[in-house]
Protein backbone atom coordinates (compact mmCIF):
# COMPACT_ATOMS: atom_id res chain seq x y z
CA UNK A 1 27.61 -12.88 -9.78
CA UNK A 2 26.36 -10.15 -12.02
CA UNK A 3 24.10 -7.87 -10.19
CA UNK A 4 23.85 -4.16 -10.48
CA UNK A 5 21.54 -1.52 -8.27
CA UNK A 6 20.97 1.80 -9.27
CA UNK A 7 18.92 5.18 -8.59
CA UNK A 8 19.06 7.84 -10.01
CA UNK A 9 17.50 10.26 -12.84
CA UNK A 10 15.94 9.60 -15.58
CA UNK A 11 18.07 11.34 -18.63
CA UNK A 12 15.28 11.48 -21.11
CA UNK A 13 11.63 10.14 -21.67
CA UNK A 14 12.02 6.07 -21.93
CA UNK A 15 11.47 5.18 -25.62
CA UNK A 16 10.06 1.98 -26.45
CA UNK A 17 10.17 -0.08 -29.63
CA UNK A 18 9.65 -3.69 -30.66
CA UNK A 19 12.38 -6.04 -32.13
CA UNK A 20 12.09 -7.93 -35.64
CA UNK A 21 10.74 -10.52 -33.75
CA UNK A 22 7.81 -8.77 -31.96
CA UNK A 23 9.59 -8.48 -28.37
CA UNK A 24 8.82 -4.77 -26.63
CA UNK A 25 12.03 -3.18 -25.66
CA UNK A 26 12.58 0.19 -24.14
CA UNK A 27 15.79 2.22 -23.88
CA UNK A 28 16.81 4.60 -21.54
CA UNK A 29 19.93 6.09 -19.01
CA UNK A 30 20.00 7.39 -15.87
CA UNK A 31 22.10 10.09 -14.21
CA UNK A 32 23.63 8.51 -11.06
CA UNK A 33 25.53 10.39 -8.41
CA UNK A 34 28.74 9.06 -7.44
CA UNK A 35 28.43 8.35 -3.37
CA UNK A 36 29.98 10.77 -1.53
CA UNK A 37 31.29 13.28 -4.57
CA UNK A 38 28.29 14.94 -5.29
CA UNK A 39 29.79 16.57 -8.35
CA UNK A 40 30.20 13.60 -10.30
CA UNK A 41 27.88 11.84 -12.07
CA UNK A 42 27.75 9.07 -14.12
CA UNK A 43 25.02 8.30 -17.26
CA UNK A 44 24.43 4.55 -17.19
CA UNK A 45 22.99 3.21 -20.54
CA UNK A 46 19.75 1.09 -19.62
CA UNK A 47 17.74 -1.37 -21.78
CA UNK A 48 14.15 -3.22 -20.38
CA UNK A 49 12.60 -6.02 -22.08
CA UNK A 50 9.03 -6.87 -22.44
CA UNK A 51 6.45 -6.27 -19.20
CA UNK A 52 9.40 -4.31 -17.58
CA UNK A 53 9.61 -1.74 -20.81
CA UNK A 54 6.45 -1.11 -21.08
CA UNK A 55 5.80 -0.62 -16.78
CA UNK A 56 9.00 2.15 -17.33
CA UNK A 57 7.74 3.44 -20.88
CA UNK A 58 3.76 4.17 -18.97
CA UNK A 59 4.68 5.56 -15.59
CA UNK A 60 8.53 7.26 -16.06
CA UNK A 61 9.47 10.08 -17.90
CA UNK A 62 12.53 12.80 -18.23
CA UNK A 63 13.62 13.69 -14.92
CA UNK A 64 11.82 10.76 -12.69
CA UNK A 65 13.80 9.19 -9.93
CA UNK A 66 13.80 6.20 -10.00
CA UNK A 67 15.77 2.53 -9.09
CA UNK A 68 16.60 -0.40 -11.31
CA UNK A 69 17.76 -3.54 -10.51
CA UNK A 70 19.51 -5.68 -13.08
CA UNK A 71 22.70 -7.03 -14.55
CA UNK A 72 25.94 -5.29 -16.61
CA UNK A 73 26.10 -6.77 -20.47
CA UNK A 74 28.61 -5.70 -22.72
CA UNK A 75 27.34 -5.61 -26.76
CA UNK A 76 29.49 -4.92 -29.73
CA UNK A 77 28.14 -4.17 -32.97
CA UNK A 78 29.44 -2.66 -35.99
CA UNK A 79 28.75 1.39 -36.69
CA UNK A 80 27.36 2.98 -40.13
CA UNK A 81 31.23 3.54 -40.54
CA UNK A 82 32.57 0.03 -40.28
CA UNK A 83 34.01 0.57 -36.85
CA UNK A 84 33.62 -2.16 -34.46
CA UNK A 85 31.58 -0.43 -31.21
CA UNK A 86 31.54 -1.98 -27.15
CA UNK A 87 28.61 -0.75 -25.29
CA UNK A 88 27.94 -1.53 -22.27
CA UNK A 89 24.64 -1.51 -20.83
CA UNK A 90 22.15 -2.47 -17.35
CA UNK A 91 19.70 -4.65 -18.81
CA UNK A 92 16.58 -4.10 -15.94
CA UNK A 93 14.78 -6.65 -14.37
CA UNK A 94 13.48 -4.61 -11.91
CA UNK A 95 12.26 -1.02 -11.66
CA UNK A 96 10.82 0.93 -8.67
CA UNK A 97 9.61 4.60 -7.83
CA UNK A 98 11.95 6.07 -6.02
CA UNK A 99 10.24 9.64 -5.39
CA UNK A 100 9.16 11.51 -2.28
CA UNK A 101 5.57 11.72 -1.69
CA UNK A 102 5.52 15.09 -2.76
CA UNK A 103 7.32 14.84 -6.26
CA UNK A 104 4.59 11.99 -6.99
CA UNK A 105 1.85 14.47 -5.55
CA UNK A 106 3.29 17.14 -8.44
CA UNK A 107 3.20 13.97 -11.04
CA UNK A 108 -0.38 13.26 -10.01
CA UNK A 109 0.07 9.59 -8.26
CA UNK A 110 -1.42 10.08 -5.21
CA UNK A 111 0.31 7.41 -2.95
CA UNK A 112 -1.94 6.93 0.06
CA UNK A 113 -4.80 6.57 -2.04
CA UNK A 114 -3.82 3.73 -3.95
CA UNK A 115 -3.84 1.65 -0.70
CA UNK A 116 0.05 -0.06 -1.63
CA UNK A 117 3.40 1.04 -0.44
CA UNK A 118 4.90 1.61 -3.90
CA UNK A 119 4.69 0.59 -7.76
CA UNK A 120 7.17 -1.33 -9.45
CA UNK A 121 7.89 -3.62 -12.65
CA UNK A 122 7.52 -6.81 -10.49
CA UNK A 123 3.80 -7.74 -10.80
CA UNK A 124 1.57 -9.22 -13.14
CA UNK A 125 -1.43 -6.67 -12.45
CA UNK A 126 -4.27 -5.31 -15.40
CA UNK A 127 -3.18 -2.71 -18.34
CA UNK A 128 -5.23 0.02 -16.60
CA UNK A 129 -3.73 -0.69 -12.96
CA UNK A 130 -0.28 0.15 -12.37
CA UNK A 131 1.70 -2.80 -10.69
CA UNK A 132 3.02 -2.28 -7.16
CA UNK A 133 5.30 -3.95 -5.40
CA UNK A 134 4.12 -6.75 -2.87
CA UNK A 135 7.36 -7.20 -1.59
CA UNK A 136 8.00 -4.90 1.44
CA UNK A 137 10.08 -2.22 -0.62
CA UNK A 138 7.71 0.51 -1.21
CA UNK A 139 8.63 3.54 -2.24
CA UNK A 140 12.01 5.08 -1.59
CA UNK A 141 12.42 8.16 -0.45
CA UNK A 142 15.02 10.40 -1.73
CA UNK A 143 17.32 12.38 0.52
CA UNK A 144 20.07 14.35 -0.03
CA UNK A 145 21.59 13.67 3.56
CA UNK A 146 25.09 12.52 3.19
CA UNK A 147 25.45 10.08 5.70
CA UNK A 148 28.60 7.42 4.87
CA UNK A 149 26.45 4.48 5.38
């Protein structure tokens, strides 16, 4: 099984582009603790494809927490030098808020008001609404308690 969960913070503002063959794409990484060595972190290469890119591209930007879902592909390709490259990369399938109710009261996305427990990439909702998730995760709060479970 290939499944990998992450949260963490965004690195930079998601950029999103479109293939040769018309398919949206968006590229970002995220800055992920290690658990219980708060000094280390890892920066986890992340690529989203189609409704997911977009959902990350509108409502994420530089410094958002937030949680992916997906699964670990390695790519090689060949540099502007010749060299042969390996990258390895979380290709998202899904992507949730993972803010306090205060960081998304700084952002502007008032929580309580929008009568759901959290958005994520999961739904097939309108262009102007922003999906939310209808399966019982909701938002997830962020704490910085270090508790070893």
């Amino acid at each position: 099984m290939n499944k990998v969960i992450l949260m963490g913070r965004l690195t930079r503002t998601p950029e999103m582009r479109q293939t040769q063959s018309g398919a949206t794409m968006a590229n970002f990484s995220i800055a992920v603790n290690r658990r219980f060595q708060k000094d280390q972190t890892d920066f986890i290469n992340c690529v989203a494809w189609r409704q997911n890119a977009e959902f990350i591209c509108r409502w994420f930007e530089k410094g958002n927490m937030i949680a992916v879902i997906g699964s670990l592909q390695q790519r090689k390709y060949t540099d502007n030098e010749g060299k042969e490259r390996t990258v390895y990369e979380v290709v998202v399938d899904e992507a949730y808020f993972t803010s306090s109710k205060a960081e998304a009261a700084e952002t502007g996305y008032n929580h309580s008001e929008s009568g759901f427990n959290g958005p994520s990439a999961s739904n097939d909702f309108g262009a102007d609404t922003p999906p939310f998730d209808q399966g019982g995760f909701g938002v997830i709060e962020d704490t910085d308690d270090d508790l070893p479970f």
